[in-house]
N, C-alpha and C. Protein backbone atom coordinates (compact mmCIF):
# COMPACT_ATOMS: atom_id res chain seq x y z
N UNK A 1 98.58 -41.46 21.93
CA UNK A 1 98.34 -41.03 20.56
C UNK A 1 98.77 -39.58 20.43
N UNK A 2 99.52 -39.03 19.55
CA UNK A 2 99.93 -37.61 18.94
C UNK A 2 99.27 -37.28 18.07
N UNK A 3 98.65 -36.26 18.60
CA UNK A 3 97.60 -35.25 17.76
C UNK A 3 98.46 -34.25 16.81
N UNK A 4 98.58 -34.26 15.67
CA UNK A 4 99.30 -32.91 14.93
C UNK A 4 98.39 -32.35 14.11
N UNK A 5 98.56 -31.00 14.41
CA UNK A 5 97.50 -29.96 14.03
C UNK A 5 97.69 -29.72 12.72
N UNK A 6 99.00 -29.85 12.15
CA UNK A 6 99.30 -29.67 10.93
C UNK A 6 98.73 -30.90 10.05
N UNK A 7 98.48 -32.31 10.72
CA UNK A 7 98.14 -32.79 9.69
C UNK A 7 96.59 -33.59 10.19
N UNK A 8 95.60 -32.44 10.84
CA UNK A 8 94.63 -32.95 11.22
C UNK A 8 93.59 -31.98 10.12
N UNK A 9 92.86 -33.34 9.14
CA UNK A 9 91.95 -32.20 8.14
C UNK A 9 90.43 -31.05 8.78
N UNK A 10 90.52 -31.43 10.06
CA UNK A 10 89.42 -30.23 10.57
C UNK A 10 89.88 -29.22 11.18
N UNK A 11 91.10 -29.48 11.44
CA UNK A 11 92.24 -28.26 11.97
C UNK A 11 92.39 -27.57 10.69
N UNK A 12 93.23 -28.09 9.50
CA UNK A 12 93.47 -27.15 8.50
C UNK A 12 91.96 -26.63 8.08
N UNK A 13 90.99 -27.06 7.22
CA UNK A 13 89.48 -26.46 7.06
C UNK A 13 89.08 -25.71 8.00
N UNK A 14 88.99 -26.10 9.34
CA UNK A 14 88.60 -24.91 10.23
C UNK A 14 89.41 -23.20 10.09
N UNK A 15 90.86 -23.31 10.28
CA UNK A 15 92.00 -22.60 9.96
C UNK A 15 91.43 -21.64 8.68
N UNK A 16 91.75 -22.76 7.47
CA UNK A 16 91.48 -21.95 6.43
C UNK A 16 89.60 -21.09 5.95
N UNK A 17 89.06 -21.59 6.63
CA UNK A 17 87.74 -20.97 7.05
C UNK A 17 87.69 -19.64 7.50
N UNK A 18 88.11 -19.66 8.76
CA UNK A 18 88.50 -18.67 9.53
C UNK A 18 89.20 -17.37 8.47
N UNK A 19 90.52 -17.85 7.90
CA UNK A 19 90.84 -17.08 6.87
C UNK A 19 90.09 -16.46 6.28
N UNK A 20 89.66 -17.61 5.31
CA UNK A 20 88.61 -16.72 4.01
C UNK A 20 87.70 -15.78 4.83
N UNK A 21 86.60 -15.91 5.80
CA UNK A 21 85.68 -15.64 6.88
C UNK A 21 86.92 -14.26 6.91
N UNK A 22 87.95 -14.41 7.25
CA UNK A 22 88.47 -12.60 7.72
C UNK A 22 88.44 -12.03 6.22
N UNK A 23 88.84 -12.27 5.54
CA UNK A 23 88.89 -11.89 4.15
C UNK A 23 87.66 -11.29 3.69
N UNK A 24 86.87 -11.92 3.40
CA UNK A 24 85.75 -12.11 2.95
C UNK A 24 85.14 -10.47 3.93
N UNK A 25 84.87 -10.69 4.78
CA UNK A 25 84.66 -9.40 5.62
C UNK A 25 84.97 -8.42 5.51
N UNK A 26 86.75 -8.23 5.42
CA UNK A 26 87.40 -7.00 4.84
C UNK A 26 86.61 -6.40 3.39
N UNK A 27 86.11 -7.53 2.61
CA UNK A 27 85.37 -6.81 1.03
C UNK A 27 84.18 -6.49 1.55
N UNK A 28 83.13 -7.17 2.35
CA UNK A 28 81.73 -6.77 2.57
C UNK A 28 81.15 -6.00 3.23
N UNK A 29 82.42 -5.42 4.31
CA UNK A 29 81.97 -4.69 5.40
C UNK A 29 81.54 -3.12 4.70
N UNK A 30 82.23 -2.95 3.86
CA UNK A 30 81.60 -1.66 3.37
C UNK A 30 80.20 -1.99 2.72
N UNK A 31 79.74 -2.57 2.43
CA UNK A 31 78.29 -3.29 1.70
C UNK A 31 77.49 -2.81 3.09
N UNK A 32 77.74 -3.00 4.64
CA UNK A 32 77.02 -3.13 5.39
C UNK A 32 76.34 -4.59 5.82
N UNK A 33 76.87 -5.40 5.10
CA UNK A 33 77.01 -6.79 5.62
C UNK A 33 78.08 -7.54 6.67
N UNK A 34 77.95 -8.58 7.24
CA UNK A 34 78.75 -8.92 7.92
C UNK A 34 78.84 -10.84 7.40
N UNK A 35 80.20 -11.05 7.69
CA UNK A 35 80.34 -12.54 7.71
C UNK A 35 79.27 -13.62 7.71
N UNK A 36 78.49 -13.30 8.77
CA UNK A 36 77.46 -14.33 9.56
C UNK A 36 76.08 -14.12 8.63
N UNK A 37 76.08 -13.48 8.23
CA UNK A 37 74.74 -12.96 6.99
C UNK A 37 75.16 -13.55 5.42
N UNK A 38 76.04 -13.57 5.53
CA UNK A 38 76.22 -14.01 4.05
C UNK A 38 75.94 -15.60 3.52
N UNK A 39 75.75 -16.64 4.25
CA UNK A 39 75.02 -17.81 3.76
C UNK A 39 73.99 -17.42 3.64
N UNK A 40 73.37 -16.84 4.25
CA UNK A 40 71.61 -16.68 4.79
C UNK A 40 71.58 -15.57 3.06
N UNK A 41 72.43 -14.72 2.77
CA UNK A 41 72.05 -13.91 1.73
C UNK A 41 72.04 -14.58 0.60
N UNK A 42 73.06 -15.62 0.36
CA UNK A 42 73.64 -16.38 -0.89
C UNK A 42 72.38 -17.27 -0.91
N UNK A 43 71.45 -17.74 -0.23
CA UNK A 43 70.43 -18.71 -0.16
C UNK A 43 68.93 -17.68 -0.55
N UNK A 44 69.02 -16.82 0.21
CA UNK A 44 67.89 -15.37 -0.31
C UNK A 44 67.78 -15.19 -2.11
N UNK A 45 69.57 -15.06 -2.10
CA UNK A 45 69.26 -14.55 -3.55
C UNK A 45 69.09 -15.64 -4.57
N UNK A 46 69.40 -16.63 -4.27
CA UNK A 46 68.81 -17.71 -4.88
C UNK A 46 67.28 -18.10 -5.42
N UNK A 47 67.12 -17.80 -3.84
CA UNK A 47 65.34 -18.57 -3.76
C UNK A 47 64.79 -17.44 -2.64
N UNK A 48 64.11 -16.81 -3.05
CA UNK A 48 63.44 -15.65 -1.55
C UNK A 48 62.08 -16.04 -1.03
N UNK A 49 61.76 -15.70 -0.06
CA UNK A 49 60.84 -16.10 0.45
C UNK A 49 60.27 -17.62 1.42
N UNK A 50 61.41 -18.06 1.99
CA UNK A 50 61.52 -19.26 2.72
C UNK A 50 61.00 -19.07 3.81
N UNK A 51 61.18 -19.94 3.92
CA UNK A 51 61.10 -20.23 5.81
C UNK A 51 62.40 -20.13 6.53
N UNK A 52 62.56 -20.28 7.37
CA UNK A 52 63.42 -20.33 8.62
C UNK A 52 64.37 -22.01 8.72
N UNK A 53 63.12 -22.93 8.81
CA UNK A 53 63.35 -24.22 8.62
C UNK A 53 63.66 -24.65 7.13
N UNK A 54 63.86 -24.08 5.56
CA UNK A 54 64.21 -23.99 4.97
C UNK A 54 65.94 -23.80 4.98
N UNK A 55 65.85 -22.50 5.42
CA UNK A 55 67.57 -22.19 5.82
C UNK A 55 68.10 -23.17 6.49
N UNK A 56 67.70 -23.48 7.45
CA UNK A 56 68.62 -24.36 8.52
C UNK A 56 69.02 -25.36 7.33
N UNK A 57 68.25 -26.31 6.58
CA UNK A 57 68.53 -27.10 6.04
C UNK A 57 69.76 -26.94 4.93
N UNK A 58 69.85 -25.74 4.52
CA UNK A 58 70.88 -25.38 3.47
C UNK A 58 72.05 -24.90 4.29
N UNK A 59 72.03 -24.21 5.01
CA UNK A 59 73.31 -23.73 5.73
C UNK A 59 74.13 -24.32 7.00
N UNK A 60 73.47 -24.92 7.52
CA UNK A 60 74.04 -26.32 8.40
C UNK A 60 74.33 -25.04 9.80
N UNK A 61 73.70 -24.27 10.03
CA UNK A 61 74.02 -23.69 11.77
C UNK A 61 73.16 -24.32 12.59
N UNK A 62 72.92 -23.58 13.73
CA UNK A 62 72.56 -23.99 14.65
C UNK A 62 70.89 -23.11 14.58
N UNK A 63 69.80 -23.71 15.09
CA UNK A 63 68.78 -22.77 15.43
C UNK A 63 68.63 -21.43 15.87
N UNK A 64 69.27 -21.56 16.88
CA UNK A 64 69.49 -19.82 17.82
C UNK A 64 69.98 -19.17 17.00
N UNK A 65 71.36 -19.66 16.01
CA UNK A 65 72.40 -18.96 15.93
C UNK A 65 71.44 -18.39 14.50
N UNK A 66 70.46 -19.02 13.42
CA UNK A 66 70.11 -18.34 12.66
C UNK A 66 69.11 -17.62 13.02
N UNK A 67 68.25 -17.63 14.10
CA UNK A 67 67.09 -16.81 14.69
C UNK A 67 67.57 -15.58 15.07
N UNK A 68 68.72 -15.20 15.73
CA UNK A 68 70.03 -14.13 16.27
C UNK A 68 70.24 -13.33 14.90
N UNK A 69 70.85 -14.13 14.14
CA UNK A 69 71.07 -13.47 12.84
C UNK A 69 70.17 -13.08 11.82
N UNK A 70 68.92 -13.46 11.75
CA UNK A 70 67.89 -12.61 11.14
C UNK A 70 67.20 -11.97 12.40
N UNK A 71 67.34 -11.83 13.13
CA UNK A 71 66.84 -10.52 14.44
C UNK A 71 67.57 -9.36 13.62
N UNK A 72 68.83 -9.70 13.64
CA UNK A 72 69.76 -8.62 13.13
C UNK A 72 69.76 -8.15 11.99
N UNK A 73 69.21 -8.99 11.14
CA UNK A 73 69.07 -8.87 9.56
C UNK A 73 67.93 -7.98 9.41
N UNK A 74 67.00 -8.18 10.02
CA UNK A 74 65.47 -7.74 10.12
C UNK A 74 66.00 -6.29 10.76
N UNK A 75 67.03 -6.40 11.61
CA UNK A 75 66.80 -4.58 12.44
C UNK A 75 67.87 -3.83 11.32
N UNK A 76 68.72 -4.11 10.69
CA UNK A 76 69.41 -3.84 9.71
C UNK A 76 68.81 -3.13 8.50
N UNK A 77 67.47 -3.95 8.29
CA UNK A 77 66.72 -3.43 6.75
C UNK A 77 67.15 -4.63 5.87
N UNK A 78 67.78 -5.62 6.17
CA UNK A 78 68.01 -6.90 5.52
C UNK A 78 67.18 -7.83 4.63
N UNK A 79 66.30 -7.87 5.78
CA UNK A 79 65.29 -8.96 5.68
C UNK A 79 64.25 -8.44 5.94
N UNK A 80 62.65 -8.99 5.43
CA UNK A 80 61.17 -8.96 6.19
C UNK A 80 60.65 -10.27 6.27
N UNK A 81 59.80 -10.08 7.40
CA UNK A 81 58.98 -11.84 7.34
C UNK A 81 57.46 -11.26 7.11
N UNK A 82 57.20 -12.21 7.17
CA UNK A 82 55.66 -11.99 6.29
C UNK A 82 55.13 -13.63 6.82
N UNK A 83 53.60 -13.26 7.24
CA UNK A 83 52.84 -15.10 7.73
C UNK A 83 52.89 -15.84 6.82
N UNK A 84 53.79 -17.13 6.95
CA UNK A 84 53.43 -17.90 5.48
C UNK A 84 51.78 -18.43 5.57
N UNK A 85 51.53 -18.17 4.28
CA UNK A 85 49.85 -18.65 4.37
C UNK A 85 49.54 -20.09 4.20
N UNK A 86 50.51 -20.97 4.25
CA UNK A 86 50.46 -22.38 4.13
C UNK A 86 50.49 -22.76 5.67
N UNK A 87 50.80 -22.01 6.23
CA UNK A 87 51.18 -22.92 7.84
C UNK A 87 51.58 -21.25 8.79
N UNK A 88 50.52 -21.32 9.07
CA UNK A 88 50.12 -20.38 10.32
C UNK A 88 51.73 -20.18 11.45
N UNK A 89 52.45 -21.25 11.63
CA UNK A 89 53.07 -21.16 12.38
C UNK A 89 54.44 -20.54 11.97
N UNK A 90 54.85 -20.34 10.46
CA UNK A 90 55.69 -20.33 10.10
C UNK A 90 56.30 -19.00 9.36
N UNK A 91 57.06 -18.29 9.63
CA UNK A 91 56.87 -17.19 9.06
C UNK A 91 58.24 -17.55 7.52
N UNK A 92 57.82 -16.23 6.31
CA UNK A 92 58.62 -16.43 5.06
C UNK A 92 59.41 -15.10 5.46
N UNK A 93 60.60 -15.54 4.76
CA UNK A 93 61.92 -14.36 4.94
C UNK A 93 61.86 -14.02 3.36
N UNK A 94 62.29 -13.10 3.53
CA UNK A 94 61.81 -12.35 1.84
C UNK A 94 63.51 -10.94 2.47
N UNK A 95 64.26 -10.98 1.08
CA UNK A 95 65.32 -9.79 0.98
C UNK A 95 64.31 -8.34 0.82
N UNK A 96 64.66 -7.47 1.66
CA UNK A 96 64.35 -6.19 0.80
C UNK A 96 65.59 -5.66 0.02
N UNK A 97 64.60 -4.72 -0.31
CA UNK A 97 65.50 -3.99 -2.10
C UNK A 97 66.87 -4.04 -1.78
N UNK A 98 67.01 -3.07 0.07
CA UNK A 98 68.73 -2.98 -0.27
C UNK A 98 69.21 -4.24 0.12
N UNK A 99 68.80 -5.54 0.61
CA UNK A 99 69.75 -6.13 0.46
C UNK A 99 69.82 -6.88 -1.03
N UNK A 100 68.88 -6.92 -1.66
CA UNK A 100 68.72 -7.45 -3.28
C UNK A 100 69.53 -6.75 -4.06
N UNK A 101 70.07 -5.22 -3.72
CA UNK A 101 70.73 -4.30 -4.66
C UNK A 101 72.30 -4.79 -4.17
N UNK A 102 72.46 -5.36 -3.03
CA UNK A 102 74.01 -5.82 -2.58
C UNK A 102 74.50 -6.68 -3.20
N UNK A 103 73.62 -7.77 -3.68
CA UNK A 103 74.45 -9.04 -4.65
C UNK A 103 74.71 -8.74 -5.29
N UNK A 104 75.41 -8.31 -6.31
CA UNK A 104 76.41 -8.11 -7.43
C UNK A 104 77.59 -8.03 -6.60
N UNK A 105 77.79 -6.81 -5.81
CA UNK A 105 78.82 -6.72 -5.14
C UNK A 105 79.19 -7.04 -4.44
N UNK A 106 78.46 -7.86 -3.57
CA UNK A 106 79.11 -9.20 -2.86
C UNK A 106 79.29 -10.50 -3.63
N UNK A 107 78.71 -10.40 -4.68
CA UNK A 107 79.55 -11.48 -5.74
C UNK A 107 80.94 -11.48 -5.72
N UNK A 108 81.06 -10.33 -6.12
CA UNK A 108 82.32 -9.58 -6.92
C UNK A 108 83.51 -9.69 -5.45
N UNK A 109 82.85 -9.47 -4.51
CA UNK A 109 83.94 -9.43 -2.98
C UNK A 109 84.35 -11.44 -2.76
N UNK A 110 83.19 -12.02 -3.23
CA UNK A 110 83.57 -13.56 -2.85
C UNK A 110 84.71 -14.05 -3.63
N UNK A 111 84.02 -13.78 -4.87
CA UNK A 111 84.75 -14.18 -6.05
C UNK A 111 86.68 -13.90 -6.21
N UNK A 112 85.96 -12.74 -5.74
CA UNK A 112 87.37 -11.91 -5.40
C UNK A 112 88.39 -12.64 -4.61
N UNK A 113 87.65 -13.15 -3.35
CA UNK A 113 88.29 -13.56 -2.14
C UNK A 113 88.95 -15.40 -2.53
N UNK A 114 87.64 -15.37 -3.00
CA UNK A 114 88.40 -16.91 -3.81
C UNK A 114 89.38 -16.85 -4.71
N UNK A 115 89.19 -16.41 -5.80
CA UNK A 115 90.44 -15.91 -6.37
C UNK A 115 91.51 -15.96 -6.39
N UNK A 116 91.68 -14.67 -4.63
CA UNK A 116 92.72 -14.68 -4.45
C UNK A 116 93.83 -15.59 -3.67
N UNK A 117 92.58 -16.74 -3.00
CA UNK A 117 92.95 -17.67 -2.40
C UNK A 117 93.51 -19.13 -2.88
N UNK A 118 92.85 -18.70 -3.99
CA UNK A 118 93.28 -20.27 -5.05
C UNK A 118 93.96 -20.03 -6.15
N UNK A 119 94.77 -18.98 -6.20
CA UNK A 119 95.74 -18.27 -6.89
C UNK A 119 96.78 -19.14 -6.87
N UNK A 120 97.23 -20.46 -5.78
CA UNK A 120 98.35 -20.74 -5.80
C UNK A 120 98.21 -22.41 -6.39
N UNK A 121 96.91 -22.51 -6.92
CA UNK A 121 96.65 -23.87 -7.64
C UNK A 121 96.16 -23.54 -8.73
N UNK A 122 96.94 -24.85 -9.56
CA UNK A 122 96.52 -24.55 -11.24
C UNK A 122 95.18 -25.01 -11.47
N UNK A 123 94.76 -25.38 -12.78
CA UNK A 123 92.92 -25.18 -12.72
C UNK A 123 92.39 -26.38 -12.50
N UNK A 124 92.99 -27.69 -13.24
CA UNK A 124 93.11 -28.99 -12.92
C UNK A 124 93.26 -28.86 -11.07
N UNK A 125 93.88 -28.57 -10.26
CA UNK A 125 94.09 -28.57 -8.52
C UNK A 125 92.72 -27.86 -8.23
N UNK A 126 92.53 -26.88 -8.38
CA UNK A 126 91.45 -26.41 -8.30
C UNK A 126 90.08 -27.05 -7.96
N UNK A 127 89.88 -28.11 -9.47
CA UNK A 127 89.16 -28.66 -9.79
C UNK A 127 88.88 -29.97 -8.74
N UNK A 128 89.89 -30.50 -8.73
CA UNK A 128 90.11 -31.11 -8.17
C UNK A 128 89.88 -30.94 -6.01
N UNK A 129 90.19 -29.68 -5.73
CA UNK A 129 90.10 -29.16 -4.47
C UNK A 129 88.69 -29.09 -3.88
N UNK A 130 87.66 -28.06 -5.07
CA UNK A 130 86.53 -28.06 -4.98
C UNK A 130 85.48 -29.67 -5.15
N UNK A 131 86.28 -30.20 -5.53
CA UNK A 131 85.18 -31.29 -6.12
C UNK A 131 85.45 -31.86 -4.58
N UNK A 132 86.52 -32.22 -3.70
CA UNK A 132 87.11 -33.05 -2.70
C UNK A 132 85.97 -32.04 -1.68
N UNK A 133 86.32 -30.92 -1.57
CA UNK A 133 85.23 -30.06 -0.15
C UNK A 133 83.79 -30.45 -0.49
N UNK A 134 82.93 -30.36 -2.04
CA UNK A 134 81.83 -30.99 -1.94
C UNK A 134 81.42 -32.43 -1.73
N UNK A 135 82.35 -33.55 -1.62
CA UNK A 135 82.67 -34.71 -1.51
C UNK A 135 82.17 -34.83 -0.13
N UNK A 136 83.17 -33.99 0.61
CA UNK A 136 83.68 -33.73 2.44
C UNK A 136 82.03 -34.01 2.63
N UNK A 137 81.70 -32.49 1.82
CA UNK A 137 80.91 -31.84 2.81
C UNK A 137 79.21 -33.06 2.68
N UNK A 138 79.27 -32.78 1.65
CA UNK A 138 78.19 -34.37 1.24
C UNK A 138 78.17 -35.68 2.52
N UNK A 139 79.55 -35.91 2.65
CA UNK A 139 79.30 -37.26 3.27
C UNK A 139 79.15 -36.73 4.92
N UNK A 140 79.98 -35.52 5.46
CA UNK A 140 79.27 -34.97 6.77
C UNK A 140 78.16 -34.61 7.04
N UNK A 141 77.56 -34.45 5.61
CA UNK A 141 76.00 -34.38 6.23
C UNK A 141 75.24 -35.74 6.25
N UNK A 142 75.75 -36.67 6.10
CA UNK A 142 75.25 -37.95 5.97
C UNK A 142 75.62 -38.71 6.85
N UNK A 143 77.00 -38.54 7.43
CA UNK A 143 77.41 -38.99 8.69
C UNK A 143 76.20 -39.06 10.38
């Protein structure tokens, strides 16, 4: 069997991931954010005050890998936890101010980054592109 990278769809998505992921960085790094924080922020500013086991469920990593990244978030000034009072065992992640004062402008850096990435499809392709990755991504989590 011949594997071609060019026409394998977790090769290109991974690829173009990676991309946006460098991109995306180049706008945030002056924010004082990094790549690996930014699901965990886009889910904060949504809804604050979760759990841990909350996140996992929305962002699809790995355990360690989000426990690592709010260590870092937390020594940053990112994040605070606080005892959730429903369940002793569980602590709530709550944004502080400066990272609550960063969303706008990491809006503005995503948006940006998308933008400039889907610049080369009309709005109908577009439409069409996004609807196919939430499709993807729907049935891999169901897989």
């Amino acid at each position: 069997m011949d594997f071609e990278k060019e026409n394998s769809a977790g090769y290109l998505v991974n690829h173009m991931a990676r991309l946006f992921a460098k991109k995306l960085q180049q706008r945030i790094a002056p924010l004082g954010i990094v790549v690996g924080q930014f699901p965990i922020l886009l889910e904060l500013w949504v809804k604050d005050g979760v759990t841990q086991k909350d996140l996992l469920g929305k962002i699809d990593v790995e355990q360690a890998t989000l426990a690592n990244t709010l260590n870092r978030m937390e020594r940053d000034g990112l994040i605070k936890r606080t005892k959730n009072p429903s369940d002793a065992r569980a602590q709530l992640i709550w944004l502080t101010r400066k990272a609550a004062a960063l969303r706008n402008s990491a809006y503005e850096a995503a948006m940006s980054v998308n933008a400039d990435a889907l610049q080369v499809l009309n709005e109908a392709e577009r439409a069409q592109f996004m609807n196919a990755m939430r499709l993807i991504i729907k049935n891999m989590r169901s897989v």
